[in-house]
N, C-alpha and C. Protein backbone atom coordinates (compact mmCIF):
# COMPACT_ATOMS: atom_id res chain seq x y z
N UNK A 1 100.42 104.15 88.54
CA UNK A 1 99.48 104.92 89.34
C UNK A 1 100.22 106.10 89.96
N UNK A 2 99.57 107.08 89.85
CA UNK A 2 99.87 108.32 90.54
C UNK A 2 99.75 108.98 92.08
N UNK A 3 100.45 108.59 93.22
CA UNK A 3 100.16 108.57 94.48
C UNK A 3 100.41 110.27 94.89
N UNK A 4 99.63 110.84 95.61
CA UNK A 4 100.44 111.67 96.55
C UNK A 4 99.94 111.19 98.30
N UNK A 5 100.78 111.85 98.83
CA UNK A 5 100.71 111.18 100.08
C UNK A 5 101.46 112.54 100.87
N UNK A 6 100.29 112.84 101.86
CA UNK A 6 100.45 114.21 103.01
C UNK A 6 100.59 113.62 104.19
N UNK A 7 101.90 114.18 104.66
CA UNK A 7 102.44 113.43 105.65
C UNK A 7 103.77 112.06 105.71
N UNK A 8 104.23 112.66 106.20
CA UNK A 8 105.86 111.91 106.36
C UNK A 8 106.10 111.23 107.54
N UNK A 9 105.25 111.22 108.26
CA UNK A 9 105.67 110.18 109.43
C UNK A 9 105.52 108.86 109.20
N UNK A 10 105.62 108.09 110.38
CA UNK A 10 106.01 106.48 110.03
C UNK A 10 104.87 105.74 109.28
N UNK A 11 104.01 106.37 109.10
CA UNK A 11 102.81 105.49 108.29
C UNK A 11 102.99 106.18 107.24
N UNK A 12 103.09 107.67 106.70
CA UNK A 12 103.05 108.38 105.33
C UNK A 12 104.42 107.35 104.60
N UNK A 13 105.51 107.57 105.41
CA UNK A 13 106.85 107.50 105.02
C UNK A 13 106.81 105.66 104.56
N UNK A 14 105.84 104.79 105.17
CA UNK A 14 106.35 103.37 105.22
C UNK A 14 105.72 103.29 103.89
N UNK A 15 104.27 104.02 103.74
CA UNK A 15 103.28 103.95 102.24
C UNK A 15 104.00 104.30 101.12
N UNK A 16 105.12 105.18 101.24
CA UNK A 16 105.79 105.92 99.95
C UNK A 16 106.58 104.99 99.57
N UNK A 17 107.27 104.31 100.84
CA UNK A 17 108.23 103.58 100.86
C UNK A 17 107.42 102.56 99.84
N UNK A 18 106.72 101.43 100.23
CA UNK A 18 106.06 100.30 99.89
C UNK A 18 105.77 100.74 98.15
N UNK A 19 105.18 101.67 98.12
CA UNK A 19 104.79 102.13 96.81
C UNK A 19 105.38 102.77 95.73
N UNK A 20 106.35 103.19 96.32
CA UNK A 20 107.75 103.45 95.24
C UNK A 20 108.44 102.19 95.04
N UNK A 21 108.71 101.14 95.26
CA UNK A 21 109.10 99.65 95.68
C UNK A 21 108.63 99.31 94.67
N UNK A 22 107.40 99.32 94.53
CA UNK A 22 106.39 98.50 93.16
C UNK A 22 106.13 99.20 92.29
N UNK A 23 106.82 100.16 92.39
CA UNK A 23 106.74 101.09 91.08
C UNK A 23 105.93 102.42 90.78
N UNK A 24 105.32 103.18 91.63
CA UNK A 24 104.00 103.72 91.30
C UNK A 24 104.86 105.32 91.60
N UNK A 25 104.14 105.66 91.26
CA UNK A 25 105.09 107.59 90.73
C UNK A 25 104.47 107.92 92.27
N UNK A 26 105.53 108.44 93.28
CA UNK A 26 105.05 109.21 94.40
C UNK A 26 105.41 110.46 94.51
N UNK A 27 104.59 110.89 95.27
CA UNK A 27 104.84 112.36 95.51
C UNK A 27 104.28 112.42 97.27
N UNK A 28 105.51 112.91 98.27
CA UNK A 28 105.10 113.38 99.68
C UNK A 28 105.10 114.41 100.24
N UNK A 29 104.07 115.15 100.97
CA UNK A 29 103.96 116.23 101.15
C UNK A 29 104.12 116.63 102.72
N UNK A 30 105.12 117.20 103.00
CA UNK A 30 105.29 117.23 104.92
C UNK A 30 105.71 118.66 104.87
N UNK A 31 105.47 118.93 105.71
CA UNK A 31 105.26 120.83 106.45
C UNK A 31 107.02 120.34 107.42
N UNK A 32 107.30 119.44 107.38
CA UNK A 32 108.90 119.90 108.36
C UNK A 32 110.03 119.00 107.52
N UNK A 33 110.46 119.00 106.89
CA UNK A 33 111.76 118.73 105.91
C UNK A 33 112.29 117.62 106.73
N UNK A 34 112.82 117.77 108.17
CA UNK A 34 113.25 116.75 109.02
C UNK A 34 112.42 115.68 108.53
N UNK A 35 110.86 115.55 108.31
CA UNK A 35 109.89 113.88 108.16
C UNK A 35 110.32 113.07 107.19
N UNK A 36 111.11 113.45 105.93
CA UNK A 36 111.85 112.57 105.05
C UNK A 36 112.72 111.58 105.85
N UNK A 37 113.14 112.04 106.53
CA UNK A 37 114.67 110.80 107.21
C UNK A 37 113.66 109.18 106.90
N UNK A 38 112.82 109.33 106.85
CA UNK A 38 111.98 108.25 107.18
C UNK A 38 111.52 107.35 105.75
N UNK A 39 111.55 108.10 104.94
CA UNK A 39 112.05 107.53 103.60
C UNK A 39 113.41 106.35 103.29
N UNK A 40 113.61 105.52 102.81
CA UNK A 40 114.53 104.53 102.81
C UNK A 40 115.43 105.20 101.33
N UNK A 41 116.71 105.08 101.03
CA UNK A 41 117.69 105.46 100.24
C UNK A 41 116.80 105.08 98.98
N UNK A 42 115.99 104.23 98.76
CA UNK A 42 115.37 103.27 97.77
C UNK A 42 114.64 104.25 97.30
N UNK A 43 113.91 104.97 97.81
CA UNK A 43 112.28 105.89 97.66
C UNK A 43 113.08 106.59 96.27
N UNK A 44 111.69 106.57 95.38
CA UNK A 44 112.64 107.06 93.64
C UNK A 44 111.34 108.33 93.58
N UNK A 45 110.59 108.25 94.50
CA UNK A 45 109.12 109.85 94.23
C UNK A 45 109.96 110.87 94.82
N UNK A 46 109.07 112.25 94.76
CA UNK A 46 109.71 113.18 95.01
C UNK A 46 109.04 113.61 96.41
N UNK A 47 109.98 114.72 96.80
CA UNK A 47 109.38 115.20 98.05
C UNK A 47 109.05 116.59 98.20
N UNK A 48 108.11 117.28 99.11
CA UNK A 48 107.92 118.74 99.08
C UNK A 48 107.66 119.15 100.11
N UNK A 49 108.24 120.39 100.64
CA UNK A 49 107.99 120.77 101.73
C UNK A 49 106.77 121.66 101.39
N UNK A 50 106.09 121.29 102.30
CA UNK A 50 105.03 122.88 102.36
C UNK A 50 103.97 121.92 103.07
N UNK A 51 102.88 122.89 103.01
CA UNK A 51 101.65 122.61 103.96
C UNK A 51 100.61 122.49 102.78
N UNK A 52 99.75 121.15 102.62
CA UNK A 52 98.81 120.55 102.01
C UNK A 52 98.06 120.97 102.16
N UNK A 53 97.56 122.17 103.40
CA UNK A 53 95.98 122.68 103.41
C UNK A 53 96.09 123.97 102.27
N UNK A 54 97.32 124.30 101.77
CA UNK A 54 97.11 125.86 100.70
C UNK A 54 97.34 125.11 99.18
N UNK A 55 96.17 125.24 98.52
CA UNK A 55 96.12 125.13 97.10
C UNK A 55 97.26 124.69 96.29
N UNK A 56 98.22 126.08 96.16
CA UNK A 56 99.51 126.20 95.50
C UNK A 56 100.54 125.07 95.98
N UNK A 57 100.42 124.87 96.86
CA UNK A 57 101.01 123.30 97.61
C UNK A 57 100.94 122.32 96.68
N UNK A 58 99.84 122.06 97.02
CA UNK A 58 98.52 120.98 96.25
C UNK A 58 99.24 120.85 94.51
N UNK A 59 98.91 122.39 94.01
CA UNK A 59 99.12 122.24 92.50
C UNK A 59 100.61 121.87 91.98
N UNK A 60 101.66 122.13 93.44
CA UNK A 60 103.08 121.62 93.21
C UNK A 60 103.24 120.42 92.60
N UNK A 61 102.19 119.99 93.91
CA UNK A 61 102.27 118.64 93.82
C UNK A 61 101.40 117.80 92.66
N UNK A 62 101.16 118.76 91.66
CA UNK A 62 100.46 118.20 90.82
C UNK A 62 99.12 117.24 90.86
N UNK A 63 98.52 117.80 92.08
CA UNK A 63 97.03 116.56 92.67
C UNK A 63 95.99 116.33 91.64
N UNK A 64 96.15 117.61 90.90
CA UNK A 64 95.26 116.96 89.82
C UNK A 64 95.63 116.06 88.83
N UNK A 65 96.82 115.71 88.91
CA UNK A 65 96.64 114.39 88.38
C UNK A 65 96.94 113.59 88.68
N UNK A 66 96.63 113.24 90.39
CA UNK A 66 96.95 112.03 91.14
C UNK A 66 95.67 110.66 91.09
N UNK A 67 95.79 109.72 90.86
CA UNK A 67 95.09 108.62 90.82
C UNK A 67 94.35 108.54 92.45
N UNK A 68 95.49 108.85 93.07
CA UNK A 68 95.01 108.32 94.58
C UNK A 68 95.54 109.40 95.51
N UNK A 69 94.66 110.06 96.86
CA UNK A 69 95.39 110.72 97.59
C UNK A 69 95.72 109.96 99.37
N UNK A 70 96.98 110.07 99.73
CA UNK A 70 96.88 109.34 101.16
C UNK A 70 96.62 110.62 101.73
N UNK A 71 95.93 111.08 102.91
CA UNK A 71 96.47 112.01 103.97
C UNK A 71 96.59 111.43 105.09
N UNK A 72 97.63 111.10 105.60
CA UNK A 72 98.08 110.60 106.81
C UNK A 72 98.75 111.34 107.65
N UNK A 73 98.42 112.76 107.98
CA UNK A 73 98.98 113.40 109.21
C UNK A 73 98.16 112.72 110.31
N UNK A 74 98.84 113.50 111.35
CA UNK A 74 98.27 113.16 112.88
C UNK A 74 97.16 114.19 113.16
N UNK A 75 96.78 114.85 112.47
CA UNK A 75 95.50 115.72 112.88
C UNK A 75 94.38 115.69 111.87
N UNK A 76 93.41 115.28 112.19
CA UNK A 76 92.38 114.53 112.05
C UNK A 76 91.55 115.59 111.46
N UNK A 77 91.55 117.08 112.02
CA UNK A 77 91.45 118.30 111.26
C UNK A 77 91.91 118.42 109.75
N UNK A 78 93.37 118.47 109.76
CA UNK A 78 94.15 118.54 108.44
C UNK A 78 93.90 117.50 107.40
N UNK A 79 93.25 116.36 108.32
CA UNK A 79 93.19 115.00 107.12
C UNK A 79 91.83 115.76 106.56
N UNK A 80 90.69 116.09 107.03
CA UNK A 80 89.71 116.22 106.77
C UNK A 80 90.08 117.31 105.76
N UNK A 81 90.26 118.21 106.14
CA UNK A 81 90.31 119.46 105.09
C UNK A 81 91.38 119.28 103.54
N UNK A 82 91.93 118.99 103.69
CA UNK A 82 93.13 118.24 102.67
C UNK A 82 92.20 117.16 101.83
N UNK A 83 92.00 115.90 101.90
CA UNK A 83 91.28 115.22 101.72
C UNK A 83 89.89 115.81 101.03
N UNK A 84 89.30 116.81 101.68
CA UNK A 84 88.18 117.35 100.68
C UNK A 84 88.35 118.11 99.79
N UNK A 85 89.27 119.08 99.87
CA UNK A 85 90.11 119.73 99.12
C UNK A 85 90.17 119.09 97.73
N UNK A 86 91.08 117.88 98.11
CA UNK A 86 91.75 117.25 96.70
C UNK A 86 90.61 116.87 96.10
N UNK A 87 89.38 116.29 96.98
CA UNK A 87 88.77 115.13 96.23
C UNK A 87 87.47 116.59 95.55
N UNK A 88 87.30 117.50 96.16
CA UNK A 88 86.27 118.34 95.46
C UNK A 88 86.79 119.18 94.39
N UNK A 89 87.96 120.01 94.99
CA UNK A 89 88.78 121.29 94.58
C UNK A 89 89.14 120.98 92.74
N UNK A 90 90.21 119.53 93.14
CA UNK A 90 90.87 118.85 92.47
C UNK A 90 90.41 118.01 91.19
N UNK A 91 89.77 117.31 92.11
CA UNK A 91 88.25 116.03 91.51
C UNK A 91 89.67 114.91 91.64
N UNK A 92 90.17 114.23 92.88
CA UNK A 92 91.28 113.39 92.68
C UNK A 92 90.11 112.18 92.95
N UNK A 93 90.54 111.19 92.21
CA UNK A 93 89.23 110.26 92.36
C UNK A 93 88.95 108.96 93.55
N UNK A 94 90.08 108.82 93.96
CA UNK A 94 90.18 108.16 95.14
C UNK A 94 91.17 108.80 96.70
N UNK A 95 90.57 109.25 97.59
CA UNK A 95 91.03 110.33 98.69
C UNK A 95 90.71 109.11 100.18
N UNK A 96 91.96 108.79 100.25
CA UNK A 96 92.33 108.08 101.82
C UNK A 96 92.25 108.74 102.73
N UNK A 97 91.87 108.96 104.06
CA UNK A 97 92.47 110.07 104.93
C UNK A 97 92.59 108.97 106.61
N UNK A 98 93.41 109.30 107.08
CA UNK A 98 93.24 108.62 108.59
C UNK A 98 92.75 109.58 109.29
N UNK A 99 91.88 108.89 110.23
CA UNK A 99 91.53 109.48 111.24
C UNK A 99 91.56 108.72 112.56
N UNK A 100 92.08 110.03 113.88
CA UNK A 100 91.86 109.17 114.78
C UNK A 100 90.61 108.84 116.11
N UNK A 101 89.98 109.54 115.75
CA UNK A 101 88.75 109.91 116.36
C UNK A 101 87.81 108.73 115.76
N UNK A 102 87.16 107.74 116.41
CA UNK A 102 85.90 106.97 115.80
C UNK A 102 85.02 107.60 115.35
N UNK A 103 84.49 108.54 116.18
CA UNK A 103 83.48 109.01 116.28
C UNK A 103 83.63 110.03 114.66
N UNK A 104 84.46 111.06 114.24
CA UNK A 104 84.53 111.55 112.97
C UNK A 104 84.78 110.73 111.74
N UNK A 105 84.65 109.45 112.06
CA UNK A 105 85.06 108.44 110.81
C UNK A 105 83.21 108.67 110.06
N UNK A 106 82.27 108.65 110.57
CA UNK A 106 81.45 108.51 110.08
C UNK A 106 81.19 110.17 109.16
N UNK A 107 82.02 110.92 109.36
CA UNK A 107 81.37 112.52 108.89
C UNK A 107 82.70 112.41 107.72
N UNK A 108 83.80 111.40 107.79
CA UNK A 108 84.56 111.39 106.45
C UNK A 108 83.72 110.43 105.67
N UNK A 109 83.34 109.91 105.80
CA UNK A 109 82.96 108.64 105.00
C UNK A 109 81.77 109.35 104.33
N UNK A 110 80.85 110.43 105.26
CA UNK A 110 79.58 110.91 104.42
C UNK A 110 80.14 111.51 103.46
N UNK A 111 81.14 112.71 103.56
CA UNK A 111 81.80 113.53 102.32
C UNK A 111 82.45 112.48 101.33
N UNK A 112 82.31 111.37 101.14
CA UNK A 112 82.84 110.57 100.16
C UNK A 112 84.37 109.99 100.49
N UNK A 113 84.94 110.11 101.69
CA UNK A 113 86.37 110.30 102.02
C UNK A 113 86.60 108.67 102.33
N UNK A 114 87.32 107.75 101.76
CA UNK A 114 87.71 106.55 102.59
C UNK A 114 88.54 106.94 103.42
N UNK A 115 88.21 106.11 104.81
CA UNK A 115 89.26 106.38 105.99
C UNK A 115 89.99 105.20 106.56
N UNK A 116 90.78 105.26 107.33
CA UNK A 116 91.44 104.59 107.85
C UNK A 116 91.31 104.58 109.51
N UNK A 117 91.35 104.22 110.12
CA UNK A 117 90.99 104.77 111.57
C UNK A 117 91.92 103.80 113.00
N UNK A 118 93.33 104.23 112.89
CA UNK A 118 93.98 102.88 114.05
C UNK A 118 93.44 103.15 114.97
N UNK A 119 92.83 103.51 115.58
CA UNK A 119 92.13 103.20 117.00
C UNK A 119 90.92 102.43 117.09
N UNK A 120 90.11 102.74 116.03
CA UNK A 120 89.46 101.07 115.80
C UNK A 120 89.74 99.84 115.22
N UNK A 121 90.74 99.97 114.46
CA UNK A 121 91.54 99.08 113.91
C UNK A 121 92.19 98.06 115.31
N UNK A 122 92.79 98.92 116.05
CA UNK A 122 93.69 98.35 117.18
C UNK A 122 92.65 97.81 118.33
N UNK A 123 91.51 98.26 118.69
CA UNK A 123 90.32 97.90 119.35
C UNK A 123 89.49 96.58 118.64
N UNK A 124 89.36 96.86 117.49
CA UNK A 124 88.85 95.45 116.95
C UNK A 124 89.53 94.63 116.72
N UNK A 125 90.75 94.51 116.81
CA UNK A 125 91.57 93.44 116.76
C UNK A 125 91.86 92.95 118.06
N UNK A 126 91.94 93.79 119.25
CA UNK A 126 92.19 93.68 120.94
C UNK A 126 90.81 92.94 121.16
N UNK A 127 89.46 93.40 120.89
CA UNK A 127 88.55 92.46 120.85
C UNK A 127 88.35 90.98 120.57
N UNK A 128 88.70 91.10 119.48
CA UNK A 128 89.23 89.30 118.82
C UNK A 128 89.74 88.85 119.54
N UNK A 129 90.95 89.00 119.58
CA UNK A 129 91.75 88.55 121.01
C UNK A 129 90.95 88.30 121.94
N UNK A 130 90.54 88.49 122.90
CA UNK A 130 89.71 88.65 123.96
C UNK A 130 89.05 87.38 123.62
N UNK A 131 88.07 87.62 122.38
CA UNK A 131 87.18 87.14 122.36
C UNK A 131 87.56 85.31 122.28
N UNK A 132 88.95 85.38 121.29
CA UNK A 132 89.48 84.11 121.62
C UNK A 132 89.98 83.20 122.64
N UNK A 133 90.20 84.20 123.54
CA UNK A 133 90.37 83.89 125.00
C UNK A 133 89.64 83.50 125.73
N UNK A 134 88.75 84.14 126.12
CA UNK A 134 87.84 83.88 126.25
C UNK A 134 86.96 82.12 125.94
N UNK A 135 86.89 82.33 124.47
CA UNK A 135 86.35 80.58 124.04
C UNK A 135 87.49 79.54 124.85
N UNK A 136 88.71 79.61 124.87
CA UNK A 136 89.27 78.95 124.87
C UNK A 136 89.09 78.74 126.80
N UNK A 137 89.61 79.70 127.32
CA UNK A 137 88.80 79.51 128.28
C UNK A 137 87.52 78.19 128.74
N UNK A 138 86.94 79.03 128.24
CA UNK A 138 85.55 78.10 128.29
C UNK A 138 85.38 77.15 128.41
N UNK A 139 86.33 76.70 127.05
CA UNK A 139 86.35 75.27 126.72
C UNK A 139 87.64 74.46 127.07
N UNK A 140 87.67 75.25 128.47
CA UNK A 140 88.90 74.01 129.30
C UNK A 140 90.13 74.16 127.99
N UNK A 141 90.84 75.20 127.38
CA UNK A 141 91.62 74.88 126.57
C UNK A 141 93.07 75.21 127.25
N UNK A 142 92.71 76.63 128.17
CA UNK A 142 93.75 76.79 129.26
C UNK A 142 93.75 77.01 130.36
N UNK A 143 94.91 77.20 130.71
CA UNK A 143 95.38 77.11 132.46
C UNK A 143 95.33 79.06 132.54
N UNK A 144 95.12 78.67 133.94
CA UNK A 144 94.94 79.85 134.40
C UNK A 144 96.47 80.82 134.93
């Protein structure tokens, strides 16, 4: 499988990581050269500096013939625009993007975009919790 993946920080960098591991052709795309450190000696994809929102970037990186796109920057802007980019511009057939805003998860998902979203991720899981507490509570399971 053919990955690219925008963004080098600790979630871009751990995905390249994991997925170069099992074999899959990567390619990472970060706007500051410093975001590689975060890559492990192991990582066998390549890397590119430049900025994922300009085309010629994109075609470096060969997106049209990526199987899958991650965009995992921290701006929720850039995921969006990147992400539509590949998946319209391109036609890449499966386009990840994180976002951290709840509320814009629903306007990626209309453009066809799967998202990722840790702040509901981390809220619905803090819920559970709770919610287990709670029962247990209830039911005389603990001390206060």
């Amino acid at each position: 499988m053919q990955v690219v993946i925008v963004g080098c920080g600790r979630m871009g960098a751990m995905m390249a990581n994991s997925l170069s591991r099992r074999g899959e052709s990567v390619i990472v795309i970060d706007t500051n050269d410093k975001a590689f450190h975060y890559l492990t000696t192991e990582f066998g994809g390549f890397q590119l500096v430049g900025d994922a929102t300009e085309i010629e970037v994109l075609k470096q990186a060969k997106v049209e013939q990526a199987d899958l796109i991650l965009v995992l920057t921290g701006d929720d802007n850039i995921n969006l625009a990147v992400a539509q980019i590949c998946r319209i511009y391109f036609g890449v057939p499966h386009t990840t993007a994180r976002v951290f805003d709840p509320q814009r998860e629903t306007i990626f998902e209309q453009l066809g975009i799967t998202t990722i979203c840790p702040t509901k991720l981390a809220s619905d899981y803090l819920l559970k919790e709770i919610n287990e507490i709670q029962e247990k509570l209830e039911a005389g399971e603990e001390e206060k």
